[in-house]
Structure formats: structure tokens, C-alpha cells
PDB file of N, CA and C in Angstrom:
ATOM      1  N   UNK A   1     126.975  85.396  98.758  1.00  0.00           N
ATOM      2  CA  UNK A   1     125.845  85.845  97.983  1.00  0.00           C
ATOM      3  C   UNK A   1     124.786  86.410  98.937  1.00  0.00           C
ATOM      4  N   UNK A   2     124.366  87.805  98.368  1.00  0.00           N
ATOM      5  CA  UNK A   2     123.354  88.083  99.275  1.00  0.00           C
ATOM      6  C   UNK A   2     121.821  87.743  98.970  1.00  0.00           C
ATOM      7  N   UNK A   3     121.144  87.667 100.566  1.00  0.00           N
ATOM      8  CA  UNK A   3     119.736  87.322 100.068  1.00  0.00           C
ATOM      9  C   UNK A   3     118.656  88.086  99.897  1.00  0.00           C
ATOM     10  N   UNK A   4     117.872  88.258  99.381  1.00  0.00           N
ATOM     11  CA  UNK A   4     117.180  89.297  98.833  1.00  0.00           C
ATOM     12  C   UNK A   4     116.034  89.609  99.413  1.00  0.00           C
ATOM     13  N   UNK A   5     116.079  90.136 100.494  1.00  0.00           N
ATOM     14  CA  UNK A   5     114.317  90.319 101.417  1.00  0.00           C
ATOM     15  C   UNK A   5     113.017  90.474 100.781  1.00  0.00           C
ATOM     16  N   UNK A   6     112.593  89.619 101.020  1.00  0.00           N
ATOM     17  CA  UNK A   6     110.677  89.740 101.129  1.00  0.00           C
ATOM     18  C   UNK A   6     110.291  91.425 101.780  1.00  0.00           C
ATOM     19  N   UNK A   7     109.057  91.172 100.820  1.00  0.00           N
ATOM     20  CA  UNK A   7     108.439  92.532 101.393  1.00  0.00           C
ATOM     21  C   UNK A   7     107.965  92.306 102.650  1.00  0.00           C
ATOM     22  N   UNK A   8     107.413  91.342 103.343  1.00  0.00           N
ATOM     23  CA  UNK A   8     106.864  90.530 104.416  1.00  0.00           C
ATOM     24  C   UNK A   8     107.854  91.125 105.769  1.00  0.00           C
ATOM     25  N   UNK A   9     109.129  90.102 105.306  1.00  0.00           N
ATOM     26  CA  UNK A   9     110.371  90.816 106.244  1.00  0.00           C
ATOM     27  C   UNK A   9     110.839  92.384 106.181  1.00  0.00           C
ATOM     28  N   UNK A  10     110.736  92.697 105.167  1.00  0.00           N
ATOM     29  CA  UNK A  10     111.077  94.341 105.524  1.00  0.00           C
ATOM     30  C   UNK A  10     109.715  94.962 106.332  1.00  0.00           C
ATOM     31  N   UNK A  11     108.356  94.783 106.346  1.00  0.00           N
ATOM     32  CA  UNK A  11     107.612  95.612 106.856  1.00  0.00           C
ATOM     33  C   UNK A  11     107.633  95.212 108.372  1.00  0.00           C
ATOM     34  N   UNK A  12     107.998  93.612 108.863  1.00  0.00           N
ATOM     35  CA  UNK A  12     107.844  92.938 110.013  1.00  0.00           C
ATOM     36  C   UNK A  12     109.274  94.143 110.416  1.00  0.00           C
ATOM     37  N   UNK A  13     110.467  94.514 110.358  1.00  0.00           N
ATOM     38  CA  UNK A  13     111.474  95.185 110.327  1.00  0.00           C
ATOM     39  C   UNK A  13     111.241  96.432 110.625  1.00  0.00           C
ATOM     40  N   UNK A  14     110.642  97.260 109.460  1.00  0.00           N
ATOM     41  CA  UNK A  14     109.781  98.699 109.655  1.00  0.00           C
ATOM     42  C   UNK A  14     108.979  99.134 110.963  1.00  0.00           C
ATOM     43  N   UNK A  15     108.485  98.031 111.385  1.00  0.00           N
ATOM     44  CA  UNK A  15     107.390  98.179 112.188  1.00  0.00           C
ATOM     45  C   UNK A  15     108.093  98.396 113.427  1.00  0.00           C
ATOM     46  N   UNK A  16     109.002  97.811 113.712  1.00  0.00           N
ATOM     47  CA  UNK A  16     109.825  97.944 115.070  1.00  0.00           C
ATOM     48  C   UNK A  16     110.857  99.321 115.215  1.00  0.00           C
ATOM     49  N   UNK A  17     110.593  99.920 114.405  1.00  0.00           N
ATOM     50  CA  UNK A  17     111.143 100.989 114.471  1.00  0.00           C
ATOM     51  C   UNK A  17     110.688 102.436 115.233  1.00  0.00           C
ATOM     52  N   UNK A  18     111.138 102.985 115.961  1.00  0.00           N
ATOM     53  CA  UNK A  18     110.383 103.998 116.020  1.00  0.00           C
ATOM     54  C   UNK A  18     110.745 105.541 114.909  1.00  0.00           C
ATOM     55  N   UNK A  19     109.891 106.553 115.167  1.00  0.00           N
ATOM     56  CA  UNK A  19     109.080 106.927 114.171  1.00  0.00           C
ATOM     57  C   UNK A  19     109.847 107.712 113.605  1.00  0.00           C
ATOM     58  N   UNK A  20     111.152 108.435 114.030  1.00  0.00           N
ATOM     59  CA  UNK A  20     112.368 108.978 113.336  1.00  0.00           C
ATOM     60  C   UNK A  20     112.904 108.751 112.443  1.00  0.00           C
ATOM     61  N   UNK A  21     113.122 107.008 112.660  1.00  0.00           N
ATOM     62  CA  UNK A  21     113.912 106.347 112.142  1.00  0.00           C
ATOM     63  C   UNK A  21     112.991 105.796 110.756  1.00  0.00           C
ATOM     64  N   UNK A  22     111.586 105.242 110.696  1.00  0.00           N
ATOM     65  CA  UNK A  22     110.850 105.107 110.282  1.00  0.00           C
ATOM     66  C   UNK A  22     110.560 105.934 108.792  1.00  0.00           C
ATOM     67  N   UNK A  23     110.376 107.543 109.388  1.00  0.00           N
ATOM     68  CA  UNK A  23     110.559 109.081 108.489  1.00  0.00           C
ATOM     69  C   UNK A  23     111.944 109.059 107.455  1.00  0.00           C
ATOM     70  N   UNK A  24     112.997 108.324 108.416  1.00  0.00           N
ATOM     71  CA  UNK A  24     114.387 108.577 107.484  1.00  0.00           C
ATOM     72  C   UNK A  24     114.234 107.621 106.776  1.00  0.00           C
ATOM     73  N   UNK A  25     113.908 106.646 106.835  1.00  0.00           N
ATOM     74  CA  UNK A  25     113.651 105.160 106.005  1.00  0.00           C
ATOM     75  C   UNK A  25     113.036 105.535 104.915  1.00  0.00           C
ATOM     76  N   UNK A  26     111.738 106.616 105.043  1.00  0.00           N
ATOM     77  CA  UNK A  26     110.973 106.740 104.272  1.00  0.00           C
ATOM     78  C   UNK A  26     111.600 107.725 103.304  1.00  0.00           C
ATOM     79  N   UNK A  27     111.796 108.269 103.406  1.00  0.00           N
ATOM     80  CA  UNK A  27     112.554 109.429 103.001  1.00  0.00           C
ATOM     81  C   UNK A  27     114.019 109.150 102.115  1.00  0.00           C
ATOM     82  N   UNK A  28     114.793 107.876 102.483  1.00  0.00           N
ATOM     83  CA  UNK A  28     115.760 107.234 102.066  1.00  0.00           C
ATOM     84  C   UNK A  28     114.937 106.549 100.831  1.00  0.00           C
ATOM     85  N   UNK A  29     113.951 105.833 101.243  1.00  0.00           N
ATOM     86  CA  UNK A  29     113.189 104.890  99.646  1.00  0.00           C
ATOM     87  C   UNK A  29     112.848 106.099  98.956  1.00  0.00           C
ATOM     88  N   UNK A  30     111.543 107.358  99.289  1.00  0.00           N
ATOM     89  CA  UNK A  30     111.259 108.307  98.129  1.00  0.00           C
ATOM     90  C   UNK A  30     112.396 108.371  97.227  1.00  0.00           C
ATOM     91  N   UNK A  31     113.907 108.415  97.814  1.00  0.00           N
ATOM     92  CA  UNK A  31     115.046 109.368  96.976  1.00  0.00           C
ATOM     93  C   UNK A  31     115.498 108.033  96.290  1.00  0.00           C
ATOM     94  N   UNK A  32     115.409 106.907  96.659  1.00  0.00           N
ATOM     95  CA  UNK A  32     115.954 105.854  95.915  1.00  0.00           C
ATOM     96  C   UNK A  32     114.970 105.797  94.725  1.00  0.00           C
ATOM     97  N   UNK A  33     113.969 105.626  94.930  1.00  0.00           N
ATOM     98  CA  UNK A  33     112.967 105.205  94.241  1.00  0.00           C
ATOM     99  C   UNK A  33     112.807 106.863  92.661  1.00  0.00           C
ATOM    100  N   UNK A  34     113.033 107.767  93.379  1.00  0.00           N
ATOM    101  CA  UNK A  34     113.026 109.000  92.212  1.00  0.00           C
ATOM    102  C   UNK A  34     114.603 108.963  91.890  1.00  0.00           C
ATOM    103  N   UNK A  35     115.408 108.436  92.135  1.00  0.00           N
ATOM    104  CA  UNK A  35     116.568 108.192  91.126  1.00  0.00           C
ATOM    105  C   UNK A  35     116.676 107.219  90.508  1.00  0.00           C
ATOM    106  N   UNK A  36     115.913 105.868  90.511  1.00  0.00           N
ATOM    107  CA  UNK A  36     115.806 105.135  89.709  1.00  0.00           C
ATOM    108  C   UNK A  36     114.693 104.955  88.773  1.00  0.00           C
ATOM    109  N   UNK A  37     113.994 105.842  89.010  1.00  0.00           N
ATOM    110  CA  UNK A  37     112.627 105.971  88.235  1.00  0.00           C
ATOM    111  C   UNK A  37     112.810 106.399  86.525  1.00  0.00           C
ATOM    112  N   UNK A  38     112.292 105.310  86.170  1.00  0.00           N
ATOM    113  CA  UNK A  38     112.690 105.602  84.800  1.00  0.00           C
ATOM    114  C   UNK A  38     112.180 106.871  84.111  1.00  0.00           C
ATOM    115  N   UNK A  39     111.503 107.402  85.113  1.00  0.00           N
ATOM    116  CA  UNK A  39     110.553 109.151  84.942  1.00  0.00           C
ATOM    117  C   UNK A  39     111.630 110.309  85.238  1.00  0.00           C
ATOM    118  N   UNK A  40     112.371 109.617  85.846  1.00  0.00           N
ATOM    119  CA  UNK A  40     113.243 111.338  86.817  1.00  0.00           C
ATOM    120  C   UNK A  40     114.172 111.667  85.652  1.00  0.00           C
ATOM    121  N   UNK A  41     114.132 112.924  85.479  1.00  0.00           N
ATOM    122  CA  UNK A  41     115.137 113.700  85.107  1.00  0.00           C
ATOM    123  C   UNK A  41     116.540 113.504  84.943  1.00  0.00           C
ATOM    124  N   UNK A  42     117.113 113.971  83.830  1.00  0.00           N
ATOM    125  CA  UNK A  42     118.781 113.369  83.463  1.00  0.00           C
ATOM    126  C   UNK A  42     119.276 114.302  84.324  1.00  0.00           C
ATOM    127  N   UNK A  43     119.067 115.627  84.471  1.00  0.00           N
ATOM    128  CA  UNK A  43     119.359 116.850  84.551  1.00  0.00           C
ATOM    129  C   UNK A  43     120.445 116.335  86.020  1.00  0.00           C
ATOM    130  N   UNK A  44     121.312 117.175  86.657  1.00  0.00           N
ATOM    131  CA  UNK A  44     121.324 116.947  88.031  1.00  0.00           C
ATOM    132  C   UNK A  44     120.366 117.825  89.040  1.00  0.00           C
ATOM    133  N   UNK A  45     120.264 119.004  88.399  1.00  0.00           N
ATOM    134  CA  UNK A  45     119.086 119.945  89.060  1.00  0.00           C
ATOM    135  C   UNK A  45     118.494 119.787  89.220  1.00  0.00           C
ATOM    136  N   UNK A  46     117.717 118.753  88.691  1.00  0.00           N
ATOM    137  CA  UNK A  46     116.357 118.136  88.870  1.00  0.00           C
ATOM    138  C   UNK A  46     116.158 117.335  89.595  1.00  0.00           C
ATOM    139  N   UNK A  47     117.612 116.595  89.767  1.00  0.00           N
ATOM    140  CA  UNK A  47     117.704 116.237  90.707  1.00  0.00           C
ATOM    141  C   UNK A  47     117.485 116.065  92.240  1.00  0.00           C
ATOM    142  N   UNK A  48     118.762 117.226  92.173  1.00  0.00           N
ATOM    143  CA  UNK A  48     119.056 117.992  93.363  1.00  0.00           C
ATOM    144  C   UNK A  48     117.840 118.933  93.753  1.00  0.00           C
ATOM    145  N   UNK A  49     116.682 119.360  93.264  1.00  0.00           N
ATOM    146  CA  UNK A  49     115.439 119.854  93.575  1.00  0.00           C
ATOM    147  C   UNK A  49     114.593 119.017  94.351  1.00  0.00           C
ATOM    148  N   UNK A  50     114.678 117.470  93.802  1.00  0.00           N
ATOM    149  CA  UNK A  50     113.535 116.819  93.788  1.00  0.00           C
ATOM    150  C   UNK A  50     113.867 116.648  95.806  1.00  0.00           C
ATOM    151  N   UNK A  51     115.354 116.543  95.659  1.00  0.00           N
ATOM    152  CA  UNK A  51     116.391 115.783  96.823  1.00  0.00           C
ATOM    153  C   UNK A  51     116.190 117.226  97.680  1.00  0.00           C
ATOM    154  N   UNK A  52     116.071 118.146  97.904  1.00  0.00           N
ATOM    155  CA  UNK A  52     116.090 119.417  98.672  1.00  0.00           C
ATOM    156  C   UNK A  52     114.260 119.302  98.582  1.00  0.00           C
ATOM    157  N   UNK A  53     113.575 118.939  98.163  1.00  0.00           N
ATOM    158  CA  UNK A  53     112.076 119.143  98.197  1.00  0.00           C
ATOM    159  C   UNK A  53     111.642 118.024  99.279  1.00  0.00           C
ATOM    160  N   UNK A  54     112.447 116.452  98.824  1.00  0.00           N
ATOM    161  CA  UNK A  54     112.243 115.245  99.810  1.00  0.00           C
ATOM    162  C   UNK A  54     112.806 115.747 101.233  1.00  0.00           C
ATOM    163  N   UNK A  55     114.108 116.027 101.636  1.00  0.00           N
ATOM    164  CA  UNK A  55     114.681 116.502 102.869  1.00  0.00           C
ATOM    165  C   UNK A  55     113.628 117.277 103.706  1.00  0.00           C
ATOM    166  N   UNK A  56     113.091 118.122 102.807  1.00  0.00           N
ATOM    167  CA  UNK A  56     111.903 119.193 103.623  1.00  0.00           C
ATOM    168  C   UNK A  56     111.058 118.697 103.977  1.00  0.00           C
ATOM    169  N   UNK A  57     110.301 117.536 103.260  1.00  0.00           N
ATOM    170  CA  UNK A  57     109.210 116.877 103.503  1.00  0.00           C
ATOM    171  C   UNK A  57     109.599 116.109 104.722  1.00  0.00           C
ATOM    172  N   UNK A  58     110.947 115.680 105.207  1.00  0.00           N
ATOM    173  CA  UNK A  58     111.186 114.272 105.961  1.00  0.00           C
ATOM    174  C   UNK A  58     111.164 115.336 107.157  1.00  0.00           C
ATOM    175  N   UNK A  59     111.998 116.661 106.888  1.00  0.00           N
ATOM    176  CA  UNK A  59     112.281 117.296 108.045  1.00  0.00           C
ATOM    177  C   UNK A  59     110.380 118.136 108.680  1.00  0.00           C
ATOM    178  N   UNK A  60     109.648 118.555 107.663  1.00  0.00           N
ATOM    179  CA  UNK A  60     108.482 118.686 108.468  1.00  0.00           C
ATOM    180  C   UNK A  60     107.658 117.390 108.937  1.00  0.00           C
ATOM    181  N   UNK A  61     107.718 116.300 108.640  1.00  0.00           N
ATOM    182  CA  UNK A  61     106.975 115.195 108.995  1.00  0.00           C
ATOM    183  C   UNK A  61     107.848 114.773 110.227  1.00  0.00           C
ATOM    184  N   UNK A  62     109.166 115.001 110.977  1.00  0.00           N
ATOM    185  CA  UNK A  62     109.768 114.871 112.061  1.00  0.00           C
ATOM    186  C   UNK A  62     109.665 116.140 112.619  1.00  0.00           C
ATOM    187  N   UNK A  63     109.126 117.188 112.081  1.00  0.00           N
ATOM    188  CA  UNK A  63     108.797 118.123 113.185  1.00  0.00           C
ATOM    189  C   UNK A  63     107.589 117.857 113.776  1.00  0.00           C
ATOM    190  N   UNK A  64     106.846 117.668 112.694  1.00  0.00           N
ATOM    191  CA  UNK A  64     105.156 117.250 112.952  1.00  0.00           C
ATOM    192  C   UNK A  64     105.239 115.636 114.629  1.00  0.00           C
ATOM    193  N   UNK A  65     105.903 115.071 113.920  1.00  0.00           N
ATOM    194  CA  UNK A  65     106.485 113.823 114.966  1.00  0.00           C
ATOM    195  C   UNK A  65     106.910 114.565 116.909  1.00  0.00           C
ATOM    196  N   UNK A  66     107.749 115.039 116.659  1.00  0.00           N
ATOM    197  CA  UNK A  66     108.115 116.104 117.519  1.00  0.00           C
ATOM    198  C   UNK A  66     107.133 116.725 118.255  1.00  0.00           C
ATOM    199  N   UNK A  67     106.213 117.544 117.279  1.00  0.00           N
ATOM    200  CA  UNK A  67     105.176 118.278 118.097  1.00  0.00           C
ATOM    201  C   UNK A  67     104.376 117.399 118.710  1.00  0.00           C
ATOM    202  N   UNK A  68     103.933 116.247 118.647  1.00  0.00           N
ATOM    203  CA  UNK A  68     103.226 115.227 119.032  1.00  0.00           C
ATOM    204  C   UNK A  68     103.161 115.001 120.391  1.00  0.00           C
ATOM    205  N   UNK A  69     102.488 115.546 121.381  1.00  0.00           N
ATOM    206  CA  UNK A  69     102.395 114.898 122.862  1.00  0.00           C
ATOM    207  C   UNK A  69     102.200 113.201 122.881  1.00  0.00           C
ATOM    208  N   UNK A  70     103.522 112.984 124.180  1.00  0.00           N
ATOM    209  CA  UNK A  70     103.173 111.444 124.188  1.00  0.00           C
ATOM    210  C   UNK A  70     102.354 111.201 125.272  1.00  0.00           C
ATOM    211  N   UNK A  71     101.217 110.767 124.955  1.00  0.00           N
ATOM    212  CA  UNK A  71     100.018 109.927 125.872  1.00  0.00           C
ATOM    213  C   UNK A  71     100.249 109.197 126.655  1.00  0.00           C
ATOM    214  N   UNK A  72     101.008 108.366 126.390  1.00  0.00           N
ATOM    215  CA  UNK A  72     101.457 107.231 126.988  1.00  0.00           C
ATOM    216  C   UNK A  72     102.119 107.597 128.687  1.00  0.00           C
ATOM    217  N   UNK A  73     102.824 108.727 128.380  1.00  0.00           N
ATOM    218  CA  UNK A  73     103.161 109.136 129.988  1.00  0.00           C
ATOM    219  C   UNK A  73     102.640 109.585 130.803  1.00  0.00           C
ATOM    220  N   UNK A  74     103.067 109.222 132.297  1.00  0.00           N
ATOM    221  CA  UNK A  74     102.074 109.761 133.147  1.00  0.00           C
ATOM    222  C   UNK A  74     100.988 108.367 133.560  1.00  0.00           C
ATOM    223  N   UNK A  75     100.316 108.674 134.573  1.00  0.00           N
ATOM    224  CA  UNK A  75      99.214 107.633 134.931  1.00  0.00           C
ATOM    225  C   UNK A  75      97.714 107.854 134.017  1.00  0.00           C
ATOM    226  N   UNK A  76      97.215 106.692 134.249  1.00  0.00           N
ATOM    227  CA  UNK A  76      95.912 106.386 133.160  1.00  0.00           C
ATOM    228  C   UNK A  76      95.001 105.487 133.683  1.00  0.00           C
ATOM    229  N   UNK A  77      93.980 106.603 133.633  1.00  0.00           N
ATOM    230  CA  UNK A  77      92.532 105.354 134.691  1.00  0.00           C
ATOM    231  C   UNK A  77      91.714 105.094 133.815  1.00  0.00           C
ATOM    232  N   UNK A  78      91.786 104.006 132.704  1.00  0.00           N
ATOM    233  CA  UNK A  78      90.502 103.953 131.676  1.00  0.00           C
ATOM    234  C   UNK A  78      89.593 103.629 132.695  1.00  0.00           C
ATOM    235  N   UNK A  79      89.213 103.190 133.692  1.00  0.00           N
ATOM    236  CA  UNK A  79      88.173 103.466 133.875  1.00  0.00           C
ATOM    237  C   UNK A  79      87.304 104.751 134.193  1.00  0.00           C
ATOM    238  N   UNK A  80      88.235 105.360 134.606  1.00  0.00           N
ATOM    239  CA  UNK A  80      87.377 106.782 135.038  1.00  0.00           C
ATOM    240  C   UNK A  80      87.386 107.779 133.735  1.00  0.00           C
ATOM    241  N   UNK A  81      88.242 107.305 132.688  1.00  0.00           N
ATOM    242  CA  UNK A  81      87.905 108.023 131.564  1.00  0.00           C
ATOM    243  C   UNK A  81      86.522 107.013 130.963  1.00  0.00           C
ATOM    244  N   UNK A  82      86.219 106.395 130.811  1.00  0.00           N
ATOM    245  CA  UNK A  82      85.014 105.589 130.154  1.00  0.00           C
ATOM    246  C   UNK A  82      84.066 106.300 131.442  1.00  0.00           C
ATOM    247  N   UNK A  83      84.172 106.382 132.698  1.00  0.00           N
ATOM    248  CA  UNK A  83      82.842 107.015 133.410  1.00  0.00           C
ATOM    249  C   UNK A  83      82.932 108.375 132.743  1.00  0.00           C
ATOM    250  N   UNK A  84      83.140 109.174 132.558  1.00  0.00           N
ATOM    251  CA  UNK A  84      83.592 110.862 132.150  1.00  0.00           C
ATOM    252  C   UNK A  84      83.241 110.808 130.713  1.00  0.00           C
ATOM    253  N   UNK A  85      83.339 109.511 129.871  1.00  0.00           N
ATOM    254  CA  UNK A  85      82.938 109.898 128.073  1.00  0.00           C
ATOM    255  C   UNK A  85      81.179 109.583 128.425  1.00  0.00           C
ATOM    256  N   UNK A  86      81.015 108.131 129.482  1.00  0.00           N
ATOM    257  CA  UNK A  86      79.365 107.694 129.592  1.00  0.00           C
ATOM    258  C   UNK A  86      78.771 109.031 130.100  1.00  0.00           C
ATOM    259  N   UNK A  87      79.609 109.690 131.430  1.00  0.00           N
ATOM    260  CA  UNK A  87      78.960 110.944 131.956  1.00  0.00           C
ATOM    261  C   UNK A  87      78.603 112.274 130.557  1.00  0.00           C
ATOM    262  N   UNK A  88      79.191 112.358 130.073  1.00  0.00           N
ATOM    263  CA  UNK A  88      79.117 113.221 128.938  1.00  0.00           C
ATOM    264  C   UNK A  88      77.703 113.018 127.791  1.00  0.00           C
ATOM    265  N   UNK A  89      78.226 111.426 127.686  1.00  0.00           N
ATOM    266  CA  UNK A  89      76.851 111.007 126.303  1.00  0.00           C
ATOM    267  C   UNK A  89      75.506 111.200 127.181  1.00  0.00           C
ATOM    268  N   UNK A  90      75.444 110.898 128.103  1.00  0.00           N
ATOM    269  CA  UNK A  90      73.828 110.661 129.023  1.00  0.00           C
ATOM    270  C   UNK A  90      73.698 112.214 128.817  1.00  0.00           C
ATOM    271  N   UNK A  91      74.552 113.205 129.160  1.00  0.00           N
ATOM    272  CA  UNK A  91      74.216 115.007 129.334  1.00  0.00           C
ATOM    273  C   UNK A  91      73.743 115.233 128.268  1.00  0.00           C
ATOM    274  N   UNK A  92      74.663 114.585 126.690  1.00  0.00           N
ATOM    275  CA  UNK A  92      74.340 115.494 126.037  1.00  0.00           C
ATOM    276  C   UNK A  92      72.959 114.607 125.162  1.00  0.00           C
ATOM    277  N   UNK A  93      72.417 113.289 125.802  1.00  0.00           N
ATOM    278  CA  UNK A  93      71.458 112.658 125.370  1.00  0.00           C
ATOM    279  C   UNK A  93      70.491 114.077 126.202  1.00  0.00           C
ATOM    280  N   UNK A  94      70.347 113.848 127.314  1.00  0.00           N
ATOM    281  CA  UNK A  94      69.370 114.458 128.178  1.00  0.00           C
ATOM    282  C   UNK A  94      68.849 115.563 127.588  1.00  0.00           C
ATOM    283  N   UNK A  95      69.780 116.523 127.202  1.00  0.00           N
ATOM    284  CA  UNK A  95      69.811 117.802 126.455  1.00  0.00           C
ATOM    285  C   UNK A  95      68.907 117.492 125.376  1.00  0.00           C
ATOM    286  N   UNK A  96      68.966 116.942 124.510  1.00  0.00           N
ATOM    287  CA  UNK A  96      68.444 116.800 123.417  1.00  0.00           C
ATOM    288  C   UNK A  96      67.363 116.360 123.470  1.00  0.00           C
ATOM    289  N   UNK A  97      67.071 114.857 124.461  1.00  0.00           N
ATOM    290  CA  UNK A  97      65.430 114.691 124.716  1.00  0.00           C
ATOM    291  C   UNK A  97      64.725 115.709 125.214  1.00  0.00           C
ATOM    292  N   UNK A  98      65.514 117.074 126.249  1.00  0.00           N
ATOM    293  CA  UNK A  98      64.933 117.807 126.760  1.00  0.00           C
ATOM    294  C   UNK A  98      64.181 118.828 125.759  1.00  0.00           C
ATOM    295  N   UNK A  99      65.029 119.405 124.341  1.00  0.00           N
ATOM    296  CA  UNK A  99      65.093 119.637 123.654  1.00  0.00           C
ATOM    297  C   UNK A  99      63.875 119.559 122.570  1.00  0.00           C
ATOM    298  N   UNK A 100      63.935 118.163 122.687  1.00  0.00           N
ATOM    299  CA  UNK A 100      62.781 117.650 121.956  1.00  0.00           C
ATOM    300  C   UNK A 100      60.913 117.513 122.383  1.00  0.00           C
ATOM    301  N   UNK A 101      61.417 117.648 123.576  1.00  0.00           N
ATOM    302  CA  UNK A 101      59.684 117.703 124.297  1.00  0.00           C
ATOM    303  C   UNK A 101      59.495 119.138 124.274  1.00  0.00           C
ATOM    304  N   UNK A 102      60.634 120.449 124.619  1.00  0.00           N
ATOM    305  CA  UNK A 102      60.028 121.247 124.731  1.00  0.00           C
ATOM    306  C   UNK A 102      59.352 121.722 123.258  1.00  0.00           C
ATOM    307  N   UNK A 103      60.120 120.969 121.934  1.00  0.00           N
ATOM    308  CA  UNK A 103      60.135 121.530 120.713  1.00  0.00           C
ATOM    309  C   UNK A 103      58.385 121.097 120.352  1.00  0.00           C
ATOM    310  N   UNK A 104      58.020 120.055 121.097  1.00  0.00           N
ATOM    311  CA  UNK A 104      57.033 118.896 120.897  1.00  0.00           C
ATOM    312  C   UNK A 104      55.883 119.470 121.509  1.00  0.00           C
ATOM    313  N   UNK A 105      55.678 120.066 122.506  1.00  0.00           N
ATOM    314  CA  UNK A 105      55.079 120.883 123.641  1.00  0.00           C
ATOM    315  C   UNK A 105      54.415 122.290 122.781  1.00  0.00           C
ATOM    316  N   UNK A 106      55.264 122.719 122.276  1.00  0.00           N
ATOM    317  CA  UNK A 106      54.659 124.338 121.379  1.00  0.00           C
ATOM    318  C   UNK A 106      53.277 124.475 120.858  1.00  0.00           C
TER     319      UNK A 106
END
């Protein structure tokens, strides 16, 4: 007899996935879920539309995936990125107080 998963365990499951696999998962429930939907169409065309409309969606959301630069590679100095965002806010504070006296000054 089989046992019947918790939503709990399927998302703890989901989560370890990476994001391909994740897209096909997703993409596997939409089509389950619109053929059992007591809404979908008898038709098979309507089917087969809904199923050629889902494929497209899975295949641009894994292109979109794809285009995605990974961050993660390569070396990473949070600290010298946190000096470079503080260096930035103080400039563009400065600017603006500067901004403001000359506006104040007229």
C-alpha cells in the first residue's frame, strides 16, 4: 500500500531541487492539474492546446533560467562590496546636501 505525501514533505523535496528540474515539476503539476480539472475541456484539442501552451511556458521559464548569470562563481569580497555601496551612499548623500544649501543660499 502506498503512502500518501504531505504537502510539508513534497515542498521539503521541491526545495532540493535545482531549478530545471523544479520548472519540469512545475510544469508536470500545471498539466496534471488542467487534466483533472473539472473545468478543462472534453475536447482533445483543447487539450492538446492547453499542453503545447504549458510546454512553451516551461520551455521560456528554462530559457529565462539559462539566461541567468551565476553569482555565485568566481571570488567575493563582501567586504569591499559593503565599502563601494557605503562609498556610493555618502557621494550621493553629499550631492544632495550640496544641493540643498546651494538651493537654500539663492
Amino acid at each position: 500500500m502506498t503512502q500518501q505525501a504531505t504537502l510539508e514533505r513534497v515542498e521539503q523535496l521541491a526545495v532540493q531541487l535545482d531549478q530545471p528540474d523544479l520548472l519540469q515539476l512545475l510544469a508536470r503539476i500545471v498539466q496534471h492539474l488542467s487534466q483533472n480539472s473539472p473545468f478543462a475541456a472534453n475536447g482533445t484539442h483543447e487539450k492538446e492546446r492547453k499542453r503545447q501552451a504549458q510546454l512553451q511556458l516551461a520551455k521560456e521559464l528554462l530559457k529565462e533560467v539559462d539566461d541567468i548569470d551565476d553569482d555565485t562563481a568566481g571570488e567575493f569580497d563582501a567586504a569591499e562590496t559593503i565599502r563601494q555601496m557605503r562609498n556610493e551612499r555618502v557621494t550621493q548623500i553629499c550631492r544632495k546636501d550640496a544641493q540643498i544649501k546651494h538651493f537654500t543660499m539663492r
